[in-house]
Protein backbone atom coordinates (compact mmCIF):
# COMPACT_ATOMS: atom_id res chain seq x y z
CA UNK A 1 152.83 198.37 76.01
CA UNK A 2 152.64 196.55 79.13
CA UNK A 3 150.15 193.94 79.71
CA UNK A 4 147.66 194.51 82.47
CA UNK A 5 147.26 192.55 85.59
CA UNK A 6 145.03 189.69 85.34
CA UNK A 7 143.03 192.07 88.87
CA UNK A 8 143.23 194.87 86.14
CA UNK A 9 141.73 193.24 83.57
CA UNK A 10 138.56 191.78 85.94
CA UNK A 11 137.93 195.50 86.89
CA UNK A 12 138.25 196.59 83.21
CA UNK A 13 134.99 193.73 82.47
CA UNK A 14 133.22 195.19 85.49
CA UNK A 15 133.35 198.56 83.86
CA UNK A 16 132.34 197.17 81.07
CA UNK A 17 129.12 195.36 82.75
CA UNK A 18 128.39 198.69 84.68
CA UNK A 19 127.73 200.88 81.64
CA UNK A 20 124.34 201.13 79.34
CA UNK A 21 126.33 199.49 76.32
CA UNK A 22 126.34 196.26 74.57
CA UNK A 23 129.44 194.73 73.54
CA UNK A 24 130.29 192.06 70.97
CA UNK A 25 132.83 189.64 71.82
CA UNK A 26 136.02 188.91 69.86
CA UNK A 27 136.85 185.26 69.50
CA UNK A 28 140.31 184.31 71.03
CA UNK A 29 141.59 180.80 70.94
CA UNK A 30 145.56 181.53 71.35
CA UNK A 31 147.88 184.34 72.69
CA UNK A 32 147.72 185.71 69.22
CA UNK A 33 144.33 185.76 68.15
CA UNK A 34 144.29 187.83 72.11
CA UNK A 35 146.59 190.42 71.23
CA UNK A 36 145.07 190.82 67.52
CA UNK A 37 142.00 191.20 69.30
CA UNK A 38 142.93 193.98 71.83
CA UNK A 39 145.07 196.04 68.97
CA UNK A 40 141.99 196.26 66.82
CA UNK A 41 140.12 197.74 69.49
CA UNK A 42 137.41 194.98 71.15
CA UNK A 43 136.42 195.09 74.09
CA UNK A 44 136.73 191.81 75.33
CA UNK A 45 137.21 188.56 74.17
CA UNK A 46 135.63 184.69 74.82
CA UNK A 47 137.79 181.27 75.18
CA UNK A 48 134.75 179.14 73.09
CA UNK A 49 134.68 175.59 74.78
CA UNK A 50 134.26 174.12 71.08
CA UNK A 51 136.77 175.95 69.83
CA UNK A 52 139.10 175.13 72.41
CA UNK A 53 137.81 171.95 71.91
CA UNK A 54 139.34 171.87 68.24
CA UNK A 55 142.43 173.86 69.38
CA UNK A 56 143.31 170.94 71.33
CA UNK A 57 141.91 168.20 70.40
CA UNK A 58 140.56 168.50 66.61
CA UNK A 59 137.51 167.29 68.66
CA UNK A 60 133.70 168.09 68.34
CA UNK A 61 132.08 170.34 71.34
CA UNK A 62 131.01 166.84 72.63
CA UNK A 63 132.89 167.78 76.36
CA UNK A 64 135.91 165.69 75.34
CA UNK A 65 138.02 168.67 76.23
CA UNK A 66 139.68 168.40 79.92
CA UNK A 67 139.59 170.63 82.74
CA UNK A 68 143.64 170.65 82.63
CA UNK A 69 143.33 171.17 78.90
CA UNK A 70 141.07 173.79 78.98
CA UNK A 71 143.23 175.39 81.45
CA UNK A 72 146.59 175.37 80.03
CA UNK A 73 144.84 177.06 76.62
CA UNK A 74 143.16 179.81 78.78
CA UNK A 75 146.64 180.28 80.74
CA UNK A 76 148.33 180.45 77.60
CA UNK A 77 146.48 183.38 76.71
CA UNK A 78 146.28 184.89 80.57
CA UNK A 79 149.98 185.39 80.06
CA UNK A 80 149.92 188.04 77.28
CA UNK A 81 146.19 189.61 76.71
CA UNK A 82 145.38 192.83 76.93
CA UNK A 83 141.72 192.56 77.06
CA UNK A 84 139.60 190.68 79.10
CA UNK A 85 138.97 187.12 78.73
CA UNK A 86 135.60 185.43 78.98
CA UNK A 87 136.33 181.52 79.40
CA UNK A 88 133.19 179.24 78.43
CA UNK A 89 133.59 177.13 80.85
CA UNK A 90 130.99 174.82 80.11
CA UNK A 91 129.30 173.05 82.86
CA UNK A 92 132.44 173.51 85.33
CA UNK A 93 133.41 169.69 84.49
CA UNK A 94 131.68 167.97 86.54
CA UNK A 95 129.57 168.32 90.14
CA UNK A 96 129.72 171.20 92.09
CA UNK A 97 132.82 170.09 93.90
CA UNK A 98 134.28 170.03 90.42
CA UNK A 99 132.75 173.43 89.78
CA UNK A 100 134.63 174.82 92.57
CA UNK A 101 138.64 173.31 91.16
CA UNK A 102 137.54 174.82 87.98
CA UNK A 103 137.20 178.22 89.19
CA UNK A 104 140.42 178.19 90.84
CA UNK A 105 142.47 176.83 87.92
CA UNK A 106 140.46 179.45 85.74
CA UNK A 107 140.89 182.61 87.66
CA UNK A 108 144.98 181.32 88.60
CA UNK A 109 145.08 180.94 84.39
CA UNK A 110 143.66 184.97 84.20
CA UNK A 111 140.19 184.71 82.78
CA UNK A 112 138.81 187.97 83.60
CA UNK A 113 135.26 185.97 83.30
CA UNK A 114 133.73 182.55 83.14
CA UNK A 115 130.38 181.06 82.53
CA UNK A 116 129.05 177.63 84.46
CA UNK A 117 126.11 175.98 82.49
CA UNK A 118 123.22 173.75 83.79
CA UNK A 119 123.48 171.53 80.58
CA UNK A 120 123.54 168.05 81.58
CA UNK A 121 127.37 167.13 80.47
CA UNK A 122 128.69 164.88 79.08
CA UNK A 123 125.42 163.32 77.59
CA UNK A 124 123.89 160.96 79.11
CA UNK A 125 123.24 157.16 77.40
CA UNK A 126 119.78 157.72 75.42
CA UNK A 127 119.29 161.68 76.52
CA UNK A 128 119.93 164.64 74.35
CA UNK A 129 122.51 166.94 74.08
CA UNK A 130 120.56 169.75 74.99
CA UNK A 131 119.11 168.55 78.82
CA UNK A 132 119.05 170.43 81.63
CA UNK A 133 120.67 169.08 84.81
CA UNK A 134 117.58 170.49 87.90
CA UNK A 135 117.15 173.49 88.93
CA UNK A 136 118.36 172.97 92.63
CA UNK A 137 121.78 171.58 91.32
CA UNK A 138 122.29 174.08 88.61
CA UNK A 139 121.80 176.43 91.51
CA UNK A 140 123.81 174.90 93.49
CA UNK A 141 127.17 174.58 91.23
CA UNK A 142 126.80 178.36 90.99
CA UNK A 143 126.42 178.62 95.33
CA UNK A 144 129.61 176.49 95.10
CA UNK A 145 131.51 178.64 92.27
CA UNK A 146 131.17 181.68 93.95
CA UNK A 147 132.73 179.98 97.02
CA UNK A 148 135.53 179.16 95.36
CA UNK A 149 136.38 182.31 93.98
CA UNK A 150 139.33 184.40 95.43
CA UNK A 151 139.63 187.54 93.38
CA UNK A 152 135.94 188.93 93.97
CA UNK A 153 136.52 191.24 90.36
CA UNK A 154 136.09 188.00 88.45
CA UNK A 155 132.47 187.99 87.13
CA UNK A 156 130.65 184.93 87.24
CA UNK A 157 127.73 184.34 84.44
CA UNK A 158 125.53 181.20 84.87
CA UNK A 159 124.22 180.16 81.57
CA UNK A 160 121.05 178.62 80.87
CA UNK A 161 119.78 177.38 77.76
CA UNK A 162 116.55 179.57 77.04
CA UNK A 163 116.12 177.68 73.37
CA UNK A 164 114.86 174.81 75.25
CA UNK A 165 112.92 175.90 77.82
CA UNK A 166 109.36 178.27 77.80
CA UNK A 167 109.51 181.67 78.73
CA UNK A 168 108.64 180.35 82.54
CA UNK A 169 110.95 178.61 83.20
CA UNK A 170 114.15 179.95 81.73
CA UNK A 171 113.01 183.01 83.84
CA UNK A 172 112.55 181.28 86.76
CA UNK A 173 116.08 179.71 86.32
CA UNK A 174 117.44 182.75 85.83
CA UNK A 175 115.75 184.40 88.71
CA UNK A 176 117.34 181.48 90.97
CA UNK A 177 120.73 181.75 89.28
CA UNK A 178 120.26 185.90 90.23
CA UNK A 179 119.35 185.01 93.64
CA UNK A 180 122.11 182.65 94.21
CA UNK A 181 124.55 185.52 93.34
CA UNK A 182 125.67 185.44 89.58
CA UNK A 183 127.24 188.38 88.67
CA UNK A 184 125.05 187.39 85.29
CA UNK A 185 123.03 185.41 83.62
CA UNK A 186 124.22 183.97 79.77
CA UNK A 187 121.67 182.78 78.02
CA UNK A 188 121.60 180.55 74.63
CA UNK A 189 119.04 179.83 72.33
CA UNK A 190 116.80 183.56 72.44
CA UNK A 191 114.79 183.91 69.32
CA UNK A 192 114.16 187.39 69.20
CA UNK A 193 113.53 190.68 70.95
CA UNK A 194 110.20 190.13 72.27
CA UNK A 195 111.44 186.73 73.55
CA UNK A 196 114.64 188.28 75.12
CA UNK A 197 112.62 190.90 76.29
CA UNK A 198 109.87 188.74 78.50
CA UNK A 199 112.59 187.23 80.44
CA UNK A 200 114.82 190.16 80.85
CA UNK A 201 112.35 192.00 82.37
CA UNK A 202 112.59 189.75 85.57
CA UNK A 203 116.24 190.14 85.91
CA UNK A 204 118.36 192.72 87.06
CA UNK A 205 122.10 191.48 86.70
CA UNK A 206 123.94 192.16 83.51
CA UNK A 207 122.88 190.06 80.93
CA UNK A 208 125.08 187.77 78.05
CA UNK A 209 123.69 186.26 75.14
CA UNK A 210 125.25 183.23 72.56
CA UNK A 211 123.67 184.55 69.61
CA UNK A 212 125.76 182.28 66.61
CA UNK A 213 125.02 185.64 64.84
CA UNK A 214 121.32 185.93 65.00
CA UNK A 215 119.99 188.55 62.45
CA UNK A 216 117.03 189.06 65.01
CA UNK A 217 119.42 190.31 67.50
CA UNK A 218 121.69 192.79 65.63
CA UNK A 219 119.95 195.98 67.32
CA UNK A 220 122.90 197.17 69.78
CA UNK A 221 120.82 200.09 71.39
CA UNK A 222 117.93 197.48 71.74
CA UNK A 223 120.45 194.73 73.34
CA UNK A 224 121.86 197.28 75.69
CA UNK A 225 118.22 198.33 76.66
CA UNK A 226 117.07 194.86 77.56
CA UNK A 227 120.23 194.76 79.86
CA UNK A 228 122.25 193.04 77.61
CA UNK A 229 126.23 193.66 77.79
CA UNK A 230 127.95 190.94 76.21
CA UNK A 231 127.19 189.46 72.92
CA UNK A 232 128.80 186.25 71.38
CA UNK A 233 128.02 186.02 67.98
CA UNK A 234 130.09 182.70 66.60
CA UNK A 235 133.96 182.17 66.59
CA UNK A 236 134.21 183.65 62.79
CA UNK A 237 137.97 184.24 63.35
CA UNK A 238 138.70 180.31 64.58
CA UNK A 239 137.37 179.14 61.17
CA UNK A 240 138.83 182.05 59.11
CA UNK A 241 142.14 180.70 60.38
CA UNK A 242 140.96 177.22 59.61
CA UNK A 243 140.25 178.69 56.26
CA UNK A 244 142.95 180.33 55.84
CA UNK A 245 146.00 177.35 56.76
CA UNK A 246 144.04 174.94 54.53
CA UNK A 247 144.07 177.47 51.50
CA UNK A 248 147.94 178.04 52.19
CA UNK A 249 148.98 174.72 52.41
CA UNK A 250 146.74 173.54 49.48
CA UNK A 251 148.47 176.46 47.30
CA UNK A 252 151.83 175.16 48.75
CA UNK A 253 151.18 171.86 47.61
CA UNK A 254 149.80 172.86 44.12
CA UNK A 255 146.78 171.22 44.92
CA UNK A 256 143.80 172.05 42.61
CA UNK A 257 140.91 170.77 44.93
CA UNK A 258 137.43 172.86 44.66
CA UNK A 259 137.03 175.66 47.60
CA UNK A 260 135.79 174.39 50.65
CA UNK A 261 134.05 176.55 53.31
CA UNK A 262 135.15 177.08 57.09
CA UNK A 263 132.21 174.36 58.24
CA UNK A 264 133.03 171.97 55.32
CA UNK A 265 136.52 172.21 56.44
CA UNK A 266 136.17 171.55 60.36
CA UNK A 267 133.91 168.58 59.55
CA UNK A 268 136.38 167.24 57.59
CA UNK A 269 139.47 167.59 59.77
CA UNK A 270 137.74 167.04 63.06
CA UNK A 271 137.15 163.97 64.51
CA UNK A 272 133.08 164.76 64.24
CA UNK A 273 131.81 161.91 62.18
CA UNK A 274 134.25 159.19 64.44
CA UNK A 275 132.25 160.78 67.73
CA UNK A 276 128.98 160.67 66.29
CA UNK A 277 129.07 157.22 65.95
CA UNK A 278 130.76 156.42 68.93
CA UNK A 279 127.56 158.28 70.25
CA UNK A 280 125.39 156.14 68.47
CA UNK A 281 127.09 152.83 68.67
CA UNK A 282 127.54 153.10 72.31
CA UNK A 283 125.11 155.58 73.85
CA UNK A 284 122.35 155.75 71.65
CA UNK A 285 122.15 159.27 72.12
CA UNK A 286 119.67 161.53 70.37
CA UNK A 287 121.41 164.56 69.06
């Protein structure tokens, strides 16, 4: 089977957005996990930034990661998918000048889809993880991404982080993100329906949620109602395979060591506890 061109794919996502369906996402970190994806039927699939974050780096999601890294994983996996390719790209790496290189390295790599965030990134010395950079600016990155863009099929989500913020005012983000020209609106952090539901009555582009596998938000025909059309719900596969190469070399070495879990197992081999206290030590930032 051939693989589809990259324009194919970006019209195969718009389809997607245009129906009354809700899809889940398929976590794809290499050209493998892609085509192992798109043989078992999804839909589409997401580049995490955390996970390509470990892919390359055996880092944290601490924006470590490079544009050029990120890039040359999400290129790597351009070449061969066969379904489209959401790539997280996280707050676009920088100002809204560096919004606009990342979306032509991303859309040149084949991501069918990308998402620009209004986290404040990296964190700033004494600020938490989770701030929000203003409303003007966010707006502005996603004025200046849609600029950028060549292929108009490519969808463009701004993501907002609704776990933080009341009702208000993640709506009224989202209603400037909408009015800027997202194609969407990705949101993080919703609690439940009736919280999805009060700020997706106020927008009318498709809608993407980061769910980390919610059990309040399991209700497909309910998702699709509220507008949703893309669900991520964790990167289960990336830390199956994690599972899965310790447990094989382990047995390989005859090594009788108790069974670690996926998250016991990415603490351990990442280089989390070393960044935390770099954090600490040198930031004193409040996680």
């Amino acid at each position: 089977m051939a693989t589809p061109s990259q324009h194919d794919l970006r019209n195969q996502f718009r389809d997607l957005l245009a129906r009354e369906d809700c899809f889940f996402t398929a976590s794809t970190f290499d050209p493998m996990s892609a085509r192992i994806a798109a043989d078992l039927g999804f839909e589409v699939g997401i580049l995490g930034g955390s996970v390509a974050s470990l892919q390359v780096l055996a880092a944290p999601d601490f924006a470590l990661i490079t544009l050029s890294e990120f890039v040359e994983q999400a290129t790597r996996i351009g070449r061969v998918t066969r379904l489209p390719i959401i790539a997280d790209a996280d707050h676009g790496y920088g100002n809204a000048l560096n919004v606009m290189r990342t979306i032509s390295e991303l859309e040149r790599a084949g991501v069918a889809a990308l998402t620009i965030e209004d986290t404040l990134l990296p964190a700033k010395y004494g600020r938490k993880s989770t701030d929000l950079v203003p409303l003007e600016e966010g707006v502005g990155k996603i004025r200046a991404a849609l600029e950028a863009r060549i292929d108009p099929a490519m969808a463009i989500f701004a993501r907002t982080n609704a776990g933080v913020l009341s009702v208000e005012d993640a709506t009224t983000r989202a209603m400037a993100y909408e009015r800027a020209g997202a194609d969407g609106i990705c949101m993080v952090g919703i609690r439940d329906f009736d919280h999805l539901e009060s700020i997706a009555a106020h927008i009318t582009v498709p809608l993407m949620l980061v769910t980390y596998d919610n059990p309040e938000l399991r209700d497909r025909e309910r998702l699709a109602c509220a507008g949703v059309r893309v669900v991520v719900n964790g990167h289960g596969a990336y830390f199956a395979a994690i599972k899965a190469t310790y447990d094989c070399l382990r047995e390989q070495r005859q090594i009788a060591e108790g069974n670690l879990n996926a998250s016991e197992l990415s603490t351990r081999y990442s280089t989390l506890d070393e960044n935390r206290e770099w954090a600490r030590r040198y930031m004193d930032v409040n996680e």
